[in-house]
Structure formats: structure tokens, C-alpha cells
N, C-alpha and C. Protein backbone atom coordinates (compact mmCIF):
# COMPACT_ATOMS: atom_id res chain seq x y z
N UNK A 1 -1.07 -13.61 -32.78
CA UNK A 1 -0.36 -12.91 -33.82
C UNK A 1 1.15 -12.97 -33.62
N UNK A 2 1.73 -12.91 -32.13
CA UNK A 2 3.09 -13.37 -32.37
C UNK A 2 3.22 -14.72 -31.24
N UNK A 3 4.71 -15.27 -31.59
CA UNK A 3 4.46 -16.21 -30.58
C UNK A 3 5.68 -16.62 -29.76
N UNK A 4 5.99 -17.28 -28.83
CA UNK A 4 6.82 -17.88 -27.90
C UNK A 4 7.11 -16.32 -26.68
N UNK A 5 8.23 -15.95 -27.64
CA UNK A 5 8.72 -14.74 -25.72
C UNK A 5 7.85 -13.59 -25.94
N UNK A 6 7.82 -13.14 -27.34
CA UNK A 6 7.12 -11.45 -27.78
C UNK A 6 5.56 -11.29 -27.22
N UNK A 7 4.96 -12.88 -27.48
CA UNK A 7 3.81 -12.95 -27.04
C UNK A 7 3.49 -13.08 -25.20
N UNK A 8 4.35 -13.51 -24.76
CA UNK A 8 4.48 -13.44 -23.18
C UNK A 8 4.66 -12.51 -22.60
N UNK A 9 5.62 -11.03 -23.40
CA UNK A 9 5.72 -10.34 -22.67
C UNK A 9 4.60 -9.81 -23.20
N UNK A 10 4.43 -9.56 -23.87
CA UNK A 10 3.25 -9.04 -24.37
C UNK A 10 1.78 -8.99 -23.76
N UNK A 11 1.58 -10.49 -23.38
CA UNK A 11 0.81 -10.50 -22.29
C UNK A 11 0.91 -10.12 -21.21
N UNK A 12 2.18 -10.05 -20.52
CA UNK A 12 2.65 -9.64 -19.44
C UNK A 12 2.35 -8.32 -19.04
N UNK A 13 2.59 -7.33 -20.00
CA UNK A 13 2.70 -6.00 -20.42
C UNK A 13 0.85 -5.68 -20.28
N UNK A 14 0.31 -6.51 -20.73
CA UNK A 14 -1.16 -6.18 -20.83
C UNK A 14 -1.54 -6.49 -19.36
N UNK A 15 -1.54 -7.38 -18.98
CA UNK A 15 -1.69 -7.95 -17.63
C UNK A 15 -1.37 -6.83 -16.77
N UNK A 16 -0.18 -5.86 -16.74
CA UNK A 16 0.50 -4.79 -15.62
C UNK A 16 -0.65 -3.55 -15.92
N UNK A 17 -0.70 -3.82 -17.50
CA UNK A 17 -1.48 -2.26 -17.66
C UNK A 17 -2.99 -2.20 -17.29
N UNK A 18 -3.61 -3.83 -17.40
CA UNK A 18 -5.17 -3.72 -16.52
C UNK A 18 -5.02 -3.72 -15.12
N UNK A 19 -4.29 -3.89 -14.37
CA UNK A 19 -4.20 -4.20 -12.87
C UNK A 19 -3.80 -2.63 -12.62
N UNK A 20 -3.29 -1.87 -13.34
CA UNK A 20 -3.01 -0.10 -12.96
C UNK A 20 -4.22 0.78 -13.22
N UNK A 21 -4.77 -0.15 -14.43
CA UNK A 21 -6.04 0.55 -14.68
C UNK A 21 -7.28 0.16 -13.45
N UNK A 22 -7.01 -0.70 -13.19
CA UNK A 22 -7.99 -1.28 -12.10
C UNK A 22 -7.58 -0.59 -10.79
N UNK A 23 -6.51 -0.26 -9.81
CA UNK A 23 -5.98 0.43 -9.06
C UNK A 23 -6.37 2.09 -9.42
N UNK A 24 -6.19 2.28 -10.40
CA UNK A 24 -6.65 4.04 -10.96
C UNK A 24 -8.19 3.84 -10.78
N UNK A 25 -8.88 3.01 -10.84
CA UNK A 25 -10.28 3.33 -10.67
C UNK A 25 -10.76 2.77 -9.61
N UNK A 26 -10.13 2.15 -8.60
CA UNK A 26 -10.14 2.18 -7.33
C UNK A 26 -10.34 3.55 -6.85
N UNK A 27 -9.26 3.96 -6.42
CA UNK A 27 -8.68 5.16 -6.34
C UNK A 27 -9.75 6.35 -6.59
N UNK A 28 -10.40 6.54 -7.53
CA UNK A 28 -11.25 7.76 -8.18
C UNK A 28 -12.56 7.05 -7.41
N UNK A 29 -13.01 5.95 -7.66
CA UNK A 29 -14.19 5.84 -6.43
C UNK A 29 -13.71 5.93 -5.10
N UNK A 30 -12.59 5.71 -4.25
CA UNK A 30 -12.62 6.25 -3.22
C UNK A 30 -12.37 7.47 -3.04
N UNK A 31 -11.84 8.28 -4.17
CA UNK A 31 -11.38 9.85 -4.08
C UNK A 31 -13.64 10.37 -4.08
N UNK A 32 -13.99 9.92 -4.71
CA UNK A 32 -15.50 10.12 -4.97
C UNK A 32 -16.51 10.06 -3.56
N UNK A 33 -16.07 8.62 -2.68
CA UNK A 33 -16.64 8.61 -1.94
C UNK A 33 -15.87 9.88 -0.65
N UNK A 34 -14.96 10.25 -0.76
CA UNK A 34 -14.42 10.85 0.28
C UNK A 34 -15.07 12.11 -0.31
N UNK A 35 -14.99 12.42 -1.63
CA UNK A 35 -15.39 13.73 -1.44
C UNK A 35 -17.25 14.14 -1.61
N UNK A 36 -17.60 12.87 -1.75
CA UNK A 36 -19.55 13.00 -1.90
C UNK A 36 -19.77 12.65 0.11
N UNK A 37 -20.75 12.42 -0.17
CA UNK A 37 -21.64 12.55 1.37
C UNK A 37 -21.83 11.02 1.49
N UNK A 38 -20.85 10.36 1.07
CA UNK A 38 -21.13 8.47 1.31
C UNK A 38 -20.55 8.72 2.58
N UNK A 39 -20.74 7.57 3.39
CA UNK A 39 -20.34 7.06 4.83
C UNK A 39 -19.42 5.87 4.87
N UNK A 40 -18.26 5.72 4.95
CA UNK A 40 -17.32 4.90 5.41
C UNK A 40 -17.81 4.04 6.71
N UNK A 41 -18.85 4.39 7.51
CA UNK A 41 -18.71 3.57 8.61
C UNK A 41 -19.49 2.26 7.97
N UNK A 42 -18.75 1.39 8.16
CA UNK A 42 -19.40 0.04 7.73
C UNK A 42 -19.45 -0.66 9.02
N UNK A 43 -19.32 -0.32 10.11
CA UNK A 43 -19.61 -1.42 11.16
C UNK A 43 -18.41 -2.39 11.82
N UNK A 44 -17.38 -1.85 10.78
CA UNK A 44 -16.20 -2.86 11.28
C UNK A 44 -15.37 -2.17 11.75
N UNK A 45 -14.51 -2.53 12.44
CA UNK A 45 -13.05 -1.92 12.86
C UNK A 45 -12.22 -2.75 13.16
N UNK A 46 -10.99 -2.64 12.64
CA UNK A 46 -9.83 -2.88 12.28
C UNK A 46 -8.71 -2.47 13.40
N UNK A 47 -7.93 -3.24 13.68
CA UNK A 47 -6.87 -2.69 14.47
C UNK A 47 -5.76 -2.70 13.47
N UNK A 48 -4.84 -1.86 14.24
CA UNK A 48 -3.61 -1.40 12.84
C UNK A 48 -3.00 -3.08 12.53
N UNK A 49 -2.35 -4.15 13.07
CA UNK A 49 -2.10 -4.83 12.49
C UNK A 49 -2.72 -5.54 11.33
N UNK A 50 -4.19 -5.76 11.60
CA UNK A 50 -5.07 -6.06 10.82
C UNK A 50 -5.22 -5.01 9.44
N UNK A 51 -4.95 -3.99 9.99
CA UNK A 51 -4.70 -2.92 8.84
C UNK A 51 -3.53 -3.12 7.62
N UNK A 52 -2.33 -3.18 8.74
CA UNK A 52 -1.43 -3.32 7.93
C UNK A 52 -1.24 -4.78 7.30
N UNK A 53 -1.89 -6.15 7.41
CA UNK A 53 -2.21 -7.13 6.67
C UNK A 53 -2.99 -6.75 5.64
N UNK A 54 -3.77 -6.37 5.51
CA UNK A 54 -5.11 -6.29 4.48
C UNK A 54 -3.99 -5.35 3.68
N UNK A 55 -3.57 -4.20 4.16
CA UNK A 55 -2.67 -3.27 3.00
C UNK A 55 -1.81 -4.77 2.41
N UNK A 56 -0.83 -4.84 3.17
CA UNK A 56 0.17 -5.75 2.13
C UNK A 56 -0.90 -7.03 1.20
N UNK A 57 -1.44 -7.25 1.88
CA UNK A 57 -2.43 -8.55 0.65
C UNK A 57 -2.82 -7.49 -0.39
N UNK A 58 -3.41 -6.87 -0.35
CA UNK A 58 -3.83 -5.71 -1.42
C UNK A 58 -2.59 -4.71 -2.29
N UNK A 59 -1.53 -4.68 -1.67
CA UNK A 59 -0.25 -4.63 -2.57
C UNK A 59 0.53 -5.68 -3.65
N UNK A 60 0.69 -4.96 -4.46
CA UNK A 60 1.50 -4.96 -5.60
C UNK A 60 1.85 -6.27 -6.06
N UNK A 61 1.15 -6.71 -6.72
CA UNK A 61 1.11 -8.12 -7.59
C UNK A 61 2.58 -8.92 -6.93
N UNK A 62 2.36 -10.03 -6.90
CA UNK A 62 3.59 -10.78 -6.57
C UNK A 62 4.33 -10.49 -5.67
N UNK A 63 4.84 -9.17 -4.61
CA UNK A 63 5.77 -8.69 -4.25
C UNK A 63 5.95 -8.35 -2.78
N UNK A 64 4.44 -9.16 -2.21
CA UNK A 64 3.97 -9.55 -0.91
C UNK A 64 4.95 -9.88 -0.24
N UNK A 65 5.87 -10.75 -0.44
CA UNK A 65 6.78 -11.44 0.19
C UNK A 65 8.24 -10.35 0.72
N UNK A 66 7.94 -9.02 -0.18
CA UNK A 66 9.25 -8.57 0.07
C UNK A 66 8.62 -7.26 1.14
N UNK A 67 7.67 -7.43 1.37
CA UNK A 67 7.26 -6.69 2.74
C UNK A 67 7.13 -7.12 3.82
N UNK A 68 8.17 -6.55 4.65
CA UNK A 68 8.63 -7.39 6.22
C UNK A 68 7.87 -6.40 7.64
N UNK A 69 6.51 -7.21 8.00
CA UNK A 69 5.92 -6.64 8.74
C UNK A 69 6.06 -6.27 10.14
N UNK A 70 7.38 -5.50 10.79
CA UNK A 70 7.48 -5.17 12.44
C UNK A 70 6.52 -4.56 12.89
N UNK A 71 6.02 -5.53 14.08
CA UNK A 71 5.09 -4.87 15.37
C UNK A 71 6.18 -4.29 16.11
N UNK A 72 5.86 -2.97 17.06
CA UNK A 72 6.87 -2.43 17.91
C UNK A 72 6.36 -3.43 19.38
N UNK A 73 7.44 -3.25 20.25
CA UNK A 73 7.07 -4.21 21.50
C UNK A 73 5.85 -3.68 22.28
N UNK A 74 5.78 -1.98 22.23
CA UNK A 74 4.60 -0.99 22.38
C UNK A 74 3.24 -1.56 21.65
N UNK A 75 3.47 -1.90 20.92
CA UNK A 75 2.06 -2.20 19.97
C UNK A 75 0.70 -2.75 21.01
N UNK A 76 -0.14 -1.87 20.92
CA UNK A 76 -1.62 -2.24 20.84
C UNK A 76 -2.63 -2.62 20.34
N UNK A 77 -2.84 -3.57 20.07
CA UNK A 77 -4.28 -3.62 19.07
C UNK A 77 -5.49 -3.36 19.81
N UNK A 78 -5.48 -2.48 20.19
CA UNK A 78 -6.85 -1.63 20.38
C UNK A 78 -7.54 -0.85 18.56
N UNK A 79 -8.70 -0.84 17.96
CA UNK A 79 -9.30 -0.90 17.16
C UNK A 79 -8.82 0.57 17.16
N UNK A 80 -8.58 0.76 15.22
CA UNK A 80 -8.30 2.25 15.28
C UNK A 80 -9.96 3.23 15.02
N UNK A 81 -9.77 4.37 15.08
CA UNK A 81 -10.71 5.54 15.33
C UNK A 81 -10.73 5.94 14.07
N UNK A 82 -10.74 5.15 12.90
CA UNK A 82 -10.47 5.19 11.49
C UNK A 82 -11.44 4.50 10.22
N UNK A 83 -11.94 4.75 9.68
CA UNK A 83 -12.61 3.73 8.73
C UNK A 83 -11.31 3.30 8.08
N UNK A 84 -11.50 1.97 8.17
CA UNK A 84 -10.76 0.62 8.01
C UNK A 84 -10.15 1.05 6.20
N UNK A 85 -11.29 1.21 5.36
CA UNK A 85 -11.25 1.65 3.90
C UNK A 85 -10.23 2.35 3.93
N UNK A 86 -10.47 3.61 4.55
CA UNK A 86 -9.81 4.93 4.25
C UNK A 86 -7.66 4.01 5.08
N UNK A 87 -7.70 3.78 5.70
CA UNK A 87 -6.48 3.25 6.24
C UNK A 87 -5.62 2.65 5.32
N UNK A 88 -6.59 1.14 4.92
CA UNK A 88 -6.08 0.09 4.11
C UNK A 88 -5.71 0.72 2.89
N UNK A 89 -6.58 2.01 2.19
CA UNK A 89 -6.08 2.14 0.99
C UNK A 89 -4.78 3.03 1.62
N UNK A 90 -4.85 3.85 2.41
CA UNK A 90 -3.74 4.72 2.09
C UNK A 90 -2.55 4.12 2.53
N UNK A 91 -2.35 3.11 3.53
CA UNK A 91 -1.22 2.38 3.65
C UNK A 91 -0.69 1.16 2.18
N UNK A 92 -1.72 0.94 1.52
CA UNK A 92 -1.22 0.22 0.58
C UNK A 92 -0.53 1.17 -0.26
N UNK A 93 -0.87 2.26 -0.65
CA UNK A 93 -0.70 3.33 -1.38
C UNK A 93 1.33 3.50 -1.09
N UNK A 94 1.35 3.75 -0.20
CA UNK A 94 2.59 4.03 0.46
C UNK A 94 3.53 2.85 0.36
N UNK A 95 2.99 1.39 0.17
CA UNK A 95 3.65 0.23 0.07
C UNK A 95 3.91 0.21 -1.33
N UNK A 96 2.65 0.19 -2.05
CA UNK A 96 3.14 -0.04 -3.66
C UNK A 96 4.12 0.92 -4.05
N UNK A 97 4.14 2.40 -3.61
CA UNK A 97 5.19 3.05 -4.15
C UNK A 97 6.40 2.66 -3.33
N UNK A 98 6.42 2.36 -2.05
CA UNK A 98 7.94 1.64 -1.97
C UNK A 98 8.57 0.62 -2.63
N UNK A 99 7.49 0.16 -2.92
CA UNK A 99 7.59 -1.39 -4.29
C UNK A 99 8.35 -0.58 -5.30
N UNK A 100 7.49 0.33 -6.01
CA UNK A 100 7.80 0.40 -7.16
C UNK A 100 9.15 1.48 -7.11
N UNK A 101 9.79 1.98 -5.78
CA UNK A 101 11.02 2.64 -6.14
C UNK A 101 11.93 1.78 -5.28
N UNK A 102 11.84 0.69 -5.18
CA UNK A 102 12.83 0.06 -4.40
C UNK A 102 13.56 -1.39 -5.58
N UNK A 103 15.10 -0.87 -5.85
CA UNK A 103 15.33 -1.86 -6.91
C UNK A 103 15.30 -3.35 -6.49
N UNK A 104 15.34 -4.40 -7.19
CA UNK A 104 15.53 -5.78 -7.35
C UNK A 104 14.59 -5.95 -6.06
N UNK A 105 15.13 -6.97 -5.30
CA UNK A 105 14.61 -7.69 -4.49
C UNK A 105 14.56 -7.03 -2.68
N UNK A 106 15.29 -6.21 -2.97
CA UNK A 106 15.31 -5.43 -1.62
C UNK A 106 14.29 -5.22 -1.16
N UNK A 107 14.16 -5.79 0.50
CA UNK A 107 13.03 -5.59 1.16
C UNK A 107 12.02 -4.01 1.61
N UNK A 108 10.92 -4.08 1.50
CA UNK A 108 10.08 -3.01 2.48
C UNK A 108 9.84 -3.14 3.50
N UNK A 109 10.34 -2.56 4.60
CA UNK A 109 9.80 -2.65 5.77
C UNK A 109 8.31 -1.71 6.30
N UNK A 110 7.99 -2.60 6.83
CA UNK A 110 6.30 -1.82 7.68
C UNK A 110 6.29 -1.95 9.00
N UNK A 111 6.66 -0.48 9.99
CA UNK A 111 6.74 -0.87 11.36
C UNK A 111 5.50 0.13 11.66
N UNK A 112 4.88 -1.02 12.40
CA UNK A 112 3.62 -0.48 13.50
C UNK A 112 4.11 0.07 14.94
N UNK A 113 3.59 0.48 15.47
CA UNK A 113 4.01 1.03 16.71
C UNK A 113 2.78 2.14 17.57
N UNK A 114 2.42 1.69 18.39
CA UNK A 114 1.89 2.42 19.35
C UNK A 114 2.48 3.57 20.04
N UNK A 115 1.94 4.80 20.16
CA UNK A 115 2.53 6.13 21.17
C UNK A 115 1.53 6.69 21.24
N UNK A 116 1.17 6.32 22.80
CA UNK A 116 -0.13 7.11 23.70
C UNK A 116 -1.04 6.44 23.01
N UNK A 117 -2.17 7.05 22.41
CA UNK A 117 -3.66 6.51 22.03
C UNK A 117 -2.96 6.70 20.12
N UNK A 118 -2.26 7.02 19.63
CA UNK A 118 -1.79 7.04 17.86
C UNK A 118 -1.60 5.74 17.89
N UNK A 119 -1.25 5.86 16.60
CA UNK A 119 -0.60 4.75 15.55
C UNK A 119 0.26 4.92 14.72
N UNK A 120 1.54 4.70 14.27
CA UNK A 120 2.23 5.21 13.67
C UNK A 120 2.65 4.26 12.51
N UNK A 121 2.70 4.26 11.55
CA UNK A 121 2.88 3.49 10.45
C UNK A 121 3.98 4.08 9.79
N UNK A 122 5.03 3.11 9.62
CA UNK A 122 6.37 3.42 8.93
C UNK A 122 6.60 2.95 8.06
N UNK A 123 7.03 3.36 6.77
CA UNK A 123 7.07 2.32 5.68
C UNK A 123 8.44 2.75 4.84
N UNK A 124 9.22 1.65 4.87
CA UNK A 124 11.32 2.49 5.02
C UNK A 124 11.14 1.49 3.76
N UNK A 125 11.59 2.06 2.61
CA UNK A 125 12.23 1.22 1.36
C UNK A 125 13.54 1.56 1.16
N UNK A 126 14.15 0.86 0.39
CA UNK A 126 15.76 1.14 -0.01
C UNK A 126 16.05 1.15 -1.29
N UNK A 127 15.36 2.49 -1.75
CA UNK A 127 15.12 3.21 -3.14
C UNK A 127 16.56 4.02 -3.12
N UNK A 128 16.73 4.95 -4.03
CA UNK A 128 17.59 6.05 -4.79
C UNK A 128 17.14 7.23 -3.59
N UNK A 129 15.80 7.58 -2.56
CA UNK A 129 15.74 8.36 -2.49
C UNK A 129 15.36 9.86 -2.98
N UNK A 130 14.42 10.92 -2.58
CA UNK A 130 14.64 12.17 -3.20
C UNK A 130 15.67 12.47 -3.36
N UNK A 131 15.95 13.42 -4.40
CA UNK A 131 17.16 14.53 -5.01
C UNK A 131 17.08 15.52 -4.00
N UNK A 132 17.64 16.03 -3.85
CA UNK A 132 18.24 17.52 -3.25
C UNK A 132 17.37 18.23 -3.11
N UNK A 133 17.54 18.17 -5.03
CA UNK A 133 16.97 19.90 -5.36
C UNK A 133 15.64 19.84 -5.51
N UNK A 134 14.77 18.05 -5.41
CA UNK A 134 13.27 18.06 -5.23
C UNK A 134 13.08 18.84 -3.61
N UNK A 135 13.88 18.11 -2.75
CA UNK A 135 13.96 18.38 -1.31
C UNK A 135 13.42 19.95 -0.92
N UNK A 136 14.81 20.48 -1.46
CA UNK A 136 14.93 22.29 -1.05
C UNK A 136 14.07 23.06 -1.66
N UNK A 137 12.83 22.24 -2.17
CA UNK A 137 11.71 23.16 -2.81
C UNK A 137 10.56 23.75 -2.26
């Protein structure tokens, strides 16, 4: 019905809005399984690097490249004490929104790091930041 750029973005536009819709219903089956009596243990375990790979492949269409993955020199890959599921989504979770508040091309950083038997997952974007007055609430 239209054609050359209107129709591209157009598609484009459709394309962003099934891939959010598909992420939103991600999301509600794992909000489902966390809150019904399903079992996460699938048999596998994951160490955090492996974690934090599977998050960035599973982040934010195209934008893989602008997530810069630091191991700390501490780092262990000893298998985390975690269902792998429950990890991968919530670290992607934390990536796509650095995606999505971090302007142009500016990188995300993801630093892993070992302290004692934890894991610490850092995820620094170079967004606008909270306001203040969200802050002091």
C-alpha cells in the first residue's frame, strides 16, 4: 500500500513492535514459571561468563556489538548456584535497558568479577542517568 522509504520504515516499525511483543511474553512465562511450582533445574549449569554470553546474544536486536564484555583478573568460572534461565534473563534485562537509555553508539560495559564464593555483574551505560528528584524518593 505504500512504497520505497514509508514502506521500510514501516516495516521496520512492525518488525521492533513484534520482537517487544515477543520479549513481553517471554517475560510473563518466566514471571509464571517463577511464580507456579515449575522447576528451573534443568540439569545444566552455567558459569557467569557463559552467563553473561548467552545474556548479550539474547540482547537487543543488532546492538551486540556495542556490549564490551570485562572479565575481572579475580574471575572464576566455577558454575553459578543459580538456574542458568533465571540469570540469563535477568542480566539481559539490565543490558537491553542500558541499550535502550544509552544514546547513539556509545558502548555498554559488562564487568564480571569474582568476590569470595559471589558473582558480581556490572552493567555501566552512558545514558542521561536518573534525575534527582526520581533519586530523593
Amino acid at each position: 500500500m505504500t512504497e520505497g522509504a514509508a514502506r521500510d520504515q514501516s516495516l521496520a516499525h512492525a518488525e521492533a513492535g513484534a520482537d517487544r511483543l515477543h520479549r513481553t511474553l517471554e517475560q510473563l512465562l518466566l514471571l509464571a514459571r517463577v511464580e507456579g511450582s515449575l522447576s528451573f533445574d534443568d540439569g545444566v549449569q552455567c558459569n557467569a561468563e557463559q552467563v553473561a554470553r548467552l545474556a548479550i546474544q539474547d540482547s537487543a536486536n543488532g546492538n551486540r556489538d556495542r556490549i564490551a564484555l570485562h572479565l575481572s583478573e579475580n574471575y572464576s568460572p566455577a558454575p553459578l548456584e543459580m538456574p542458568s534461565t533465571l540469570s540469563i534473563a535477568a542480566l539481559r534485562n539490565l543490558l537491553d535497558n542500558a541499550l535502550r537509555h544509552t544514546p547513539g553508539d556509545a558502548p555498554v560495559e559488562l564487568n564480571v568479577e569474582t568476590i569470595g564464593n559471589r558473582v558480581r555483574f556490572q552493567v555501566r551505560d552512558h545514558g542521561p542517568g536518573i534525575a534527582a528528584t526520581i533519586c530523593s524518593i
